[in-house]
PDB file of N, CA and C in Angstrom:
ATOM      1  N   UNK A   1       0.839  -1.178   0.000  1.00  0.00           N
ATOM      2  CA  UNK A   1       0.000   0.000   0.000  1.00  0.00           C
ATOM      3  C   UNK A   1       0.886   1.244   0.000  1.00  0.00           C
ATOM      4  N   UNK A   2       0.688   1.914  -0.799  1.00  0.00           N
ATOM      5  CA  UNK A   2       1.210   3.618  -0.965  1.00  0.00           C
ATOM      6  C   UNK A   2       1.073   4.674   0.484  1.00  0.00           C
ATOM      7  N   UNK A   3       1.726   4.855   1.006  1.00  0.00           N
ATOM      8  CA  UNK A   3       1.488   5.990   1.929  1.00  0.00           C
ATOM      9  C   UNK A   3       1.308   7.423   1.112  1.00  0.00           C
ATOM     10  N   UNK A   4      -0.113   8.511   1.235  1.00  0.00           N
ATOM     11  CA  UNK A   4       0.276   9.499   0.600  1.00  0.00           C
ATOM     12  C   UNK A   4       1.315  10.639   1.053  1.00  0.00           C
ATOM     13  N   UNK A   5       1.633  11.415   0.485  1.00  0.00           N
ATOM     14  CA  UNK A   5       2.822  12.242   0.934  1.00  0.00           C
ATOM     15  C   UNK A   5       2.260  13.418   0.207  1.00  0.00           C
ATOM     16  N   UNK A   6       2.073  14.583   0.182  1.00  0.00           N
ATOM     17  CA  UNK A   6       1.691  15.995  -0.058  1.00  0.00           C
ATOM     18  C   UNK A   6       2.675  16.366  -1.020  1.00  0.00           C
ATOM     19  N   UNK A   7       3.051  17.201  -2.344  1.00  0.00           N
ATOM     20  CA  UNK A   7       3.981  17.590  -2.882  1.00  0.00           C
ATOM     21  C   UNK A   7       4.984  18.561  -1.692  1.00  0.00           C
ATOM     22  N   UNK A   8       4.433  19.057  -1.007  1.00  0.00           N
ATOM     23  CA  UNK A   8       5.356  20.259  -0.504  1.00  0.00           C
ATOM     24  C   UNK A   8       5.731  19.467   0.705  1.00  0.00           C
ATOM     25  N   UNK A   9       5.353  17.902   1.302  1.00  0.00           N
ATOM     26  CA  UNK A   9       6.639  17.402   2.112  1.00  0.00           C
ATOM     27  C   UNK A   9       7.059  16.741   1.742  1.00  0.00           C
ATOM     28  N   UNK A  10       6.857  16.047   0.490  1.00  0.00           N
ATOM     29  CA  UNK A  10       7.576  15.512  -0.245  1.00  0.00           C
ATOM     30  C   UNK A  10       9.051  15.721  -0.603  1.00  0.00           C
ATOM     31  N   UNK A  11       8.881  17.817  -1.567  1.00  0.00           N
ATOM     32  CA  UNK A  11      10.456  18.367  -1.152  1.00  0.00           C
ATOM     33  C   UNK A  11      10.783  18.078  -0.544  1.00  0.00           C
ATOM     34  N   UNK A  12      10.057  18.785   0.874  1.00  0.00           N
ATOM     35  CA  UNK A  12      10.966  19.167   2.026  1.00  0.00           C
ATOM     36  C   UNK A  12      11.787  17.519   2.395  1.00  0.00           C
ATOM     37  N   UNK A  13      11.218  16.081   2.316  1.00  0.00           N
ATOM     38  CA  UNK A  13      11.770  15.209   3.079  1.00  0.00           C
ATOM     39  C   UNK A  13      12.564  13.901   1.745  1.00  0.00           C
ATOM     40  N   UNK A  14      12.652  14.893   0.760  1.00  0.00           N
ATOM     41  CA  UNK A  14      12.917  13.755  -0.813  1.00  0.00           C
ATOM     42  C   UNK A  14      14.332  13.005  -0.205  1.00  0.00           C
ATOM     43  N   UNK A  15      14.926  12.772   0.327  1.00  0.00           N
ATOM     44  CA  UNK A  15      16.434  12.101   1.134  1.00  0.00           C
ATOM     45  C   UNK A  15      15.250  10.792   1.748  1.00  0.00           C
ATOM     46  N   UNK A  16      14.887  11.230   2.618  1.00  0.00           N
ATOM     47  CA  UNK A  16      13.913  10.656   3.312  1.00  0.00           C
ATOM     48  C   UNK A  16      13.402   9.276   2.496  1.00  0.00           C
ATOM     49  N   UNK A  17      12.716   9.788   1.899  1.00  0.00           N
ATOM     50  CA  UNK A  17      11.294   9.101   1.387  1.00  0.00           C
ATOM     51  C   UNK A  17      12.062   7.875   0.099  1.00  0.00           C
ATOM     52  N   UNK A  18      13.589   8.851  -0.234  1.00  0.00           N
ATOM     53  CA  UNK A  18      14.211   7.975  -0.962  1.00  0.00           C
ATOM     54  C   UNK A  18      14.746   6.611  -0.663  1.00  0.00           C
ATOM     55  N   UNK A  19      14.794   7.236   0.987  1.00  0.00           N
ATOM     56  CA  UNK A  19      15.549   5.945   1.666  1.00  0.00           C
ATOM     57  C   UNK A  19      14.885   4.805   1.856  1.00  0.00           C
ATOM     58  N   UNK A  20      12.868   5.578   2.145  1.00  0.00           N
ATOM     59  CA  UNK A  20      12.462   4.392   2.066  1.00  0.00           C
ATOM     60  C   UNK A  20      11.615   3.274   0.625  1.00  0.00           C
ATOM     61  N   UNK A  21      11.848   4.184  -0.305  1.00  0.00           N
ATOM     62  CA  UNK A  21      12.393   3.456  -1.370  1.00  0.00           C
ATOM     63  C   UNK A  21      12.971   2.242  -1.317  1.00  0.00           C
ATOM     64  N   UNK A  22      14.094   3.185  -1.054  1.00  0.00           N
ATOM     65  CA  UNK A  22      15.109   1.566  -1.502  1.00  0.00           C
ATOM     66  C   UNK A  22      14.499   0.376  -0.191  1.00  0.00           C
ATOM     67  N   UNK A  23      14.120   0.909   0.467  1.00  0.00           N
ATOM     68  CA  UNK A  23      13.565  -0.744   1.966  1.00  0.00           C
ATOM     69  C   UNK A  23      12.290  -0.719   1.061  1.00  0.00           C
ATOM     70  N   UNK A  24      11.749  -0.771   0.140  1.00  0.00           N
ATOM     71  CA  UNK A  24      10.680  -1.246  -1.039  1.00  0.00           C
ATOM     72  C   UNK A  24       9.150  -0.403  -0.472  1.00  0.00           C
ATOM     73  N   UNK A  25       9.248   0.722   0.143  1.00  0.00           N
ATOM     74  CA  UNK A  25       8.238   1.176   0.571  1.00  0.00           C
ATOM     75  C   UNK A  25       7.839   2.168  -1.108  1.00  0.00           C
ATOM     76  N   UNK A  26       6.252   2.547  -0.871  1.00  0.00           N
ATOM     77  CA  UNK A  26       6.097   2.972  -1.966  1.00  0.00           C
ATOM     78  C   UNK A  26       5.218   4.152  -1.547  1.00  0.00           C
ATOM     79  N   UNK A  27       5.209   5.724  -2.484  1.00  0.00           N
ATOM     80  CA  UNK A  27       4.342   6.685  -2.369  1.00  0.00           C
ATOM     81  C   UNK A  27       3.967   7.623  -3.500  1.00  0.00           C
ATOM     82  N   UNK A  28       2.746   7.909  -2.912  1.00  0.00           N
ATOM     83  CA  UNK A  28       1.543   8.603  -3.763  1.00  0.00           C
ATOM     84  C   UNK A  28       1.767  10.216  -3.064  1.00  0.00           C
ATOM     85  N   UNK A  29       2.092  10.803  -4.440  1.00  0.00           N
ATOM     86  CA  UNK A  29       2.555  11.941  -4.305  1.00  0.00           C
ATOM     87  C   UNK A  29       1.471  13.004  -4.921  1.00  0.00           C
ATOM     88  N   UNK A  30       0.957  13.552  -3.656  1.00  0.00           N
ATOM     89  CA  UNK A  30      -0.397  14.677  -3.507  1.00  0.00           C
ATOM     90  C   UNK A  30      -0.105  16.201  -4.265  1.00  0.00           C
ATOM     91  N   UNK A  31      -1.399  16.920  -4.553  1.00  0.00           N
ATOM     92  CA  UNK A  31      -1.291  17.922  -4.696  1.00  0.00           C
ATOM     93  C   UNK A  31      -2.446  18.522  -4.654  1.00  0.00           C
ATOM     94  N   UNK A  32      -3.273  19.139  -3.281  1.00  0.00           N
ATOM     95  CA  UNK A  32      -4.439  19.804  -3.471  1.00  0.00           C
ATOM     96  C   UNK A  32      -5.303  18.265  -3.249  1.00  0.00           C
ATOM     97  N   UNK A  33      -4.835  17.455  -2.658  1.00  0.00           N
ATOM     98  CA  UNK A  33      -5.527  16.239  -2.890  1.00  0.00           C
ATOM     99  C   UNK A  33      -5.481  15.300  -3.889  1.00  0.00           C
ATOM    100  N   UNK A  34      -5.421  15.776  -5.054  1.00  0.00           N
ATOM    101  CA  UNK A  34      -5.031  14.842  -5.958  1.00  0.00           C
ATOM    102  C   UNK A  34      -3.714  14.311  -6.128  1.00  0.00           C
ATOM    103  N   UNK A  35      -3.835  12.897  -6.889  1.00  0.00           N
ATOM    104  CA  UNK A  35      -2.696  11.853  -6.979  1.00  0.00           C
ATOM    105  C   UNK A  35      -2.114  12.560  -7.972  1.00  0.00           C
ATOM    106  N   UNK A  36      -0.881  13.215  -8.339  1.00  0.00           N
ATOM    107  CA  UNK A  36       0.378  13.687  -9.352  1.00  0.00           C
ATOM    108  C   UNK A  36       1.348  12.672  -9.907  1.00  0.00           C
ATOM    109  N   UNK A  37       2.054  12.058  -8.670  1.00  0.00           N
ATOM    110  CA  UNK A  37       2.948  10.900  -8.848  1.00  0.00           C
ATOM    111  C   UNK A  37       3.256   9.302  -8.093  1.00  0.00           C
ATOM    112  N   UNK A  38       3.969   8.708  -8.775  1.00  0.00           N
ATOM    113  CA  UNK A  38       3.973   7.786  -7.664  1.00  0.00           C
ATOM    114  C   UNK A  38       5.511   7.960  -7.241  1.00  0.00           C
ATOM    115  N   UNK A  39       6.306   7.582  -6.034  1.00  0.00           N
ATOM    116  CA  UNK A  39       7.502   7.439  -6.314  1.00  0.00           C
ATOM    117  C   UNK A  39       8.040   6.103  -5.277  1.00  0.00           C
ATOM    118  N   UNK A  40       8.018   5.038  -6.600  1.00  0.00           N
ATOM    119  CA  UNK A  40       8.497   3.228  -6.015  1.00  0.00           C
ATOM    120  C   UNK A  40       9.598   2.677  -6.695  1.00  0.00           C
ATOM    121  N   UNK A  41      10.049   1.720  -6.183  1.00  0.00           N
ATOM    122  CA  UNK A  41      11.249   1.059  -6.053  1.00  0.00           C
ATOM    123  C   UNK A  41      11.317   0.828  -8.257  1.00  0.00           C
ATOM    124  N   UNK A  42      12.614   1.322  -8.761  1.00  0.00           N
ATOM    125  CA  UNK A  42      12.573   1.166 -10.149  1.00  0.00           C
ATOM    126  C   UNK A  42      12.113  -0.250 -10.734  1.00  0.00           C
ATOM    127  N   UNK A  43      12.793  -1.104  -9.826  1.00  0.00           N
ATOM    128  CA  UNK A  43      12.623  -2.506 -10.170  1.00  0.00           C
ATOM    129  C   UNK A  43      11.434  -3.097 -10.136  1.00  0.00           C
ATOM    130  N   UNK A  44      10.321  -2.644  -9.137  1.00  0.00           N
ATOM    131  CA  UNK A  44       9.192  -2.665  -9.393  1.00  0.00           C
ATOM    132  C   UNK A  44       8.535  -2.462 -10.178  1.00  0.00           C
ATOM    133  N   UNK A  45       8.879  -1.323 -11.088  1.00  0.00           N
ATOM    134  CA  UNK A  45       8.062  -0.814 -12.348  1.00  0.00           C
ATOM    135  C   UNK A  45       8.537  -1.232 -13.073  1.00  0.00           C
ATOM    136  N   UNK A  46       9.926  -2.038 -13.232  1.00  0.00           N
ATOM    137  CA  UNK A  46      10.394  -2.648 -14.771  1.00  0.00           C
ATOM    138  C   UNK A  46       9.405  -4.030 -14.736  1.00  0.00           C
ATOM    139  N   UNK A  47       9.340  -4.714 -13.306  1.00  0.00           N
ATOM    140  CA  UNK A  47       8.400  -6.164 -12.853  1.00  0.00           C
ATOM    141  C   UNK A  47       6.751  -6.146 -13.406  1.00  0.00           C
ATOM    142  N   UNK A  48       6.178  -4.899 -13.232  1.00  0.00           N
ATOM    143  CA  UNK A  48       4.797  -4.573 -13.457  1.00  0.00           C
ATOM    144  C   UNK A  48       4.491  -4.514 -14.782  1.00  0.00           C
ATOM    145  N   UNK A  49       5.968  -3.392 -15.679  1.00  0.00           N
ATOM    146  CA  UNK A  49       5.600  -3.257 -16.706  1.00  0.00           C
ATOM    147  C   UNK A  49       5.725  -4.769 -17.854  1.00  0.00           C
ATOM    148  N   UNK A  50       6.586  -5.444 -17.347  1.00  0.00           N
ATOM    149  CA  UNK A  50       6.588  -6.434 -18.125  1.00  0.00           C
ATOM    150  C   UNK A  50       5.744  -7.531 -17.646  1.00  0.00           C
ATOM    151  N   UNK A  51       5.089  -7.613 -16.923  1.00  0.00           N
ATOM    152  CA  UNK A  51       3.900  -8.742 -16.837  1.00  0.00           C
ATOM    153  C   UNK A  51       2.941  -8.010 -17.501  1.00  0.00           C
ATOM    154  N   UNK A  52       2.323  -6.273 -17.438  1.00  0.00           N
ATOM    155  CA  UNK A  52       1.555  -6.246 -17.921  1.00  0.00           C
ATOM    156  C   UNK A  52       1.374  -6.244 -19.505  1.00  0.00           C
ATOM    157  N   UNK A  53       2.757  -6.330 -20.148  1.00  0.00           N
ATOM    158  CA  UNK A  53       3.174  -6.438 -21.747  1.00  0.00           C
ATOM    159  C   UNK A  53       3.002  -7.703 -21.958  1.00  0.00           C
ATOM    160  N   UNK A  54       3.297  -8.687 -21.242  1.00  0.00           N
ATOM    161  CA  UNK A  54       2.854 -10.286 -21.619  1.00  0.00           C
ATOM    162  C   UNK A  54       1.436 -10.759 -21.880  1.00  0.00           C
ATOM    163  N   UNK A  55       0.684 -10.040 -20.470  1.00  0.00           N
ATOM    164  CA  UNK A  55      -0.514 -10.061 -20.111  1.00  0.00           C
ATOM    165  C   UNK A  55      -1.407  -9.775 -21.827  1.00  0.00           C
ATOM    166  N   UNK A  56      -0.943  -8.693 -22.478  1.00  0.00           N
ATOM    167  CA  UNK A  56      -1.606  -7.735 -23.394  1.00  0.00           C
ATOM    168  C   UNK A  56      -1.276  -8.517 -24.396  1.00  0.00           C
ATOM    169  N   UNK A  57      -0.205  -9.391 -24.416  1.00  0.00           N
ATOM    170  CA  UNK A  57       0.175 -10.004 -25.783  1.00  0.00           C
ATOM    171  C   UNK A  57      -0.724 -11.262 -25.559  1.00  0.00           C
ATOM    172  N   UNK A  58      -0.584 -11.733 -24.684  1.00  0.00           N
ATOM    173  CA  UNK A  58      -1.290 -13.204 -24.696  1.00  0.00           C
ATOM    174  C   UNK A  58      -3.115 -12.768 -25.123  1.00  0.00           C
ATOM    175  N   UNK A  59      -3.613 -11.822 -24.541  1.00  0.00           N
ATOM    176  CA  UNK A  59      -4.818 -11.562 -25.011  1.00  0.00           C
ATOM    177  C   UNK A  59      -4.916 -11.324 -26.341  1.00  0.00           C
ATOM    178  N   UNK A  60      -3.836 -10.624 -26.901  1.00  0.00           N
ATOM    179  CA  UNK A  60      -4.016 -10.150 -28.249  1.00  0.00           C
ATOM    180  C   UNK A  60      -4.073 -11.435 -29.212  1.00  0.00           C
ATOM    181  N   UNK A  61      -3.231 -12.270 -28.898  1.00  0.00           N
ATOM    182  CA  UNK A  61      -2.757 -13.822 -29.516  1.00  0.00           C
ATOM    183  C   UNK A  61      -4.014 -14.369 -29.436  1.00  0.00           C
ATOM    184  N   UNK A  62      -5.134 -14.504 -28.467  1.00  0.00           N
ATOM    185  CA  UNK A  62      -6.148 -14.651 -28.839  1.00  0.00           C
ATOM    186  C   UNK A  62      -7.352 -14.337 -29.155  1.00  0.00           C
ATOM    187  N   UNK A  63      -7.218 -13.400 -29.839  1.00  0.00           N
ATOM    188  CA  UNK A  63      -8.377 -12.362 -30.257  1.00  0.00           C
ATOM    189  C   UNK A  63      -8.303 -12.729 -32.262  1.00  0.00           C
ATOM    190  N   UNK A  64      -9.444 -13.064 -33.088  1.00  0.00           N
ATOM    191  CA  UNK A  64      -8.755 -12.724 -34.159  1.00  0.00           C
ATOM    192  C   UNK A  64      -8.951 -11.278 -34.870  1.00  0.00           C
ATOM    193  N   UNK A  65      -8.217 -11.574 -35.834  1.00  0.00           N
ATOM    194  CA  UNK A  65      -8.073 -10.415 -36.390  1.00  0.00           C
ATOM    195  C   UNK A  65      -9.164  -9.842 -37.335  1.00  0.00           C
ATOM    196  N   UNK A  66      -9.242  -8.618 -37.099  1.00  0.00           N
ATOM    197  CA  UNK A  66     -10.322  -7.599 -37.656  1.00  0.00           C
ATOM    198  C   UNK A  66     -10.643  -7.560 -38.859  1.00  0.00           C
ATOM    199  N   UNK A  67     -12.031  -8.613 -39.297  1.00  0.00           N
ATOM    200  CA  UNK A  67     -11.805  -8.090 -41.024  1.00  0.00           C
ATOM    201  C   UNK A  67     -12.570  -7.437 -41.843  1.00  0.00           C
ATOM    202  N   UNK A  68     -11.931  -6.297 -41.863  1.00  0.00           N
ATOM    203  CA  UNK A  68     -12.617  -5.208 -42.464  1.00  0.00           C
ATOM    204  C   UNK A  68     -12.666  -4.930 -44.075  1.00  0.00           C
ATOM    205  N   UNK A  69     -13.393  -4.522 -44.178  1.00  0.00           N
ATOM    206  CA  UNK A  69     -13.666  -4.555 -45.915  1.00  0.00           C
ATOM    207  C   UNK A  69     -13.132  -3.272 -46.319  1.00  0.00           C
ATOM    208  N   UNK A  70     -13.078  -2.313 -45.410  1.00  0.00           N
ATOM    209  CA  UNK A  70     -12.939  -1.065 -45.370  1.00  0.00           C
ATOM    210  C   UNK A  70     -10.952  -1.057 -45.729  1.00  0.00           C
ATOM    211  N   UNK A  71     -10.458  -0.243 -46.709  1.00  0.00           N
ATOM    212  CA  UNK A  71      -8.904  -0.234 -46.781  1.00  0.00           C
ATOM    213  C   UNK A  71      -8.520   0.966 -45.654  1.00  0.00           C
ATOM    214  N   UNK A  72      -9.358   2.151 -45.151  1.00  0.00           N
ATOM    215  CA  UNK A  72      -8.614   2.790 -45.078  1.00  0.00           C
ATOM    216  C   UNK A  72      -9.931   3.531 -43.564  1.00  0.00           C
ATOM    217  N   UNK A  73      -9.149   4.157 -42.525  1.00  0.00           N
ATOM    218  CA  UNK A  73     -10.015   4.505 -41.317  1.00  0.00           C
ATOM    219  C   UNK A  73     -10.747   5.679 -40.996  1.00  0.00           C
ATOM    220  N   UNK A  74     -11.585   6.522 -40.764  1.00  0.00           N
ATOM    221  CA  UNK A  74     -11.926   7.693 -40.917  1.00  0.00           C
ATOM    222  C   UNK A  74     -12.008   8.026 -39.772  1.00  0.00           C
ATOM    223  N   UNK A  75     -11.043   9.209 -39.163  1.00  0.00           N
ATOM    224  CA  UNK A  75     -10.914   9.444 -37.430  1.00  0.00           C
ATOM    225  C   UNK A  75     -11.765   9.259 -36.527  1.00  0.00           C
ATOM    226  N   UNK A  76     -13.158   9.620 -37.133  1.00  0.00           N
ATOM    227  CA  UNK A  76     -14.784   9.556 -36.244  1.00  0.00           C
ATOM    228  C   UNK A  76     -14.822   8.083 -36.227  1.00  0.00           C
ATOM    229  N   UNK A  77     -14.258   7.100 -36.944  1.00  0.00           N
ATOM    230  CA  UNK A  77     -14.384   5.883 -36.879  1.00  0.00           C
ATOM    231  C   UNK A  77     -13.864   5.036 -35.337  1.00  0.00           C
ATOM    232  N   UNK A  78     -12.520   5.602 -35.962  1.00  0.00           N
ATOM    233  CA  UNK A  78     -11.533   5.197 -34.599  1.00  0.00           C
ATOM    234  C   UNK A  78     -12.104   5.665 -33.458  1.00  0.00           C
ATOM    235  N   UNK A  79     -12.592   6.608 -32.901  1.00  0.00           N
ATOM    236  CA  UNK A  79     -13.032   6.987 -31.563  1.00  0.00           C
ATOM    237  C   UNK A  79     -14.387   6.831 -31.527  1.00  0.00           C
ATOM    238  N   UNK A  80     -15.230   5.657 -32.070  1.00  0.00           N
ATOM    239  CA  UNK A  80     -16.426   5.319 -31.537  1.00  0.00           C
ATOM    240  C   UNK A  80     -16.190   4.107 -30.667  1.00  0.00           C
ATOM    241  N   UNK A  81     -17.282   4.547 -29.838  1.00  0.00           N
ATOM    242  CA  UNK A  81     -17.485   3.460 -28.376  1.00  0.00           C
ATOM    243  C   UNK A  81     -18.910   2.741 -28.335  1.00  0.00           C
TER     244      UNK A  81
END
C-alpha cells in the first residue's frame, strides 16, 4: 500500500522518502488532494511493466483479427465506443 505524501513534504523530506524506497516502501505523491505521482522502487516498475506487456500479448494472440472490408479509417471511426 502507498502511503500518501503531499507535494510540498515531499520536497521538504525527498532524502527521506528515498531511503524508504530503496527498503521497497512505496508513495503517492499529492497535490491539493489529488494523486500527481507515484515514487516506487525502479525494479518494481520494470516487474509490473513487463507482466503487464505479456498479459496484453497473450490476449491479443487470442483475439482474431479484424476483417474489415474497409482499406482505409476515418478518425470519427476510430473513436467510436
Amino acid at each position: 500500500m502507498e502511503k500518501r505524501v503531499s507535494a510540498a513534504d515531499a520536497s521538504r523530506r525527498f532524502s527521506e522518502l528515498l531511503r524508504g524506497v530503496r527498503m521497497g516502501r512505496r508513495y503517492l505523491i499529492t497535490s491539493d488532494s489529488k494523486a500527481i505521482a507515484k515514487l516506487i522502487p525502479a525494479e518494481t516498475d520494470d516487474r509490473c511493466r513487463e507482466a503487464a506487456r505479456t498479459e496484453l500479448l497473450t490476449r491479443l494472440k487470442g483475439q482474431p483479427a479484424s476483417k474489415s472490408t474497409k482499406t482505409r479509417w476515418r478518425r470519427d471511426e476510430l473513436y467510436e465506443s
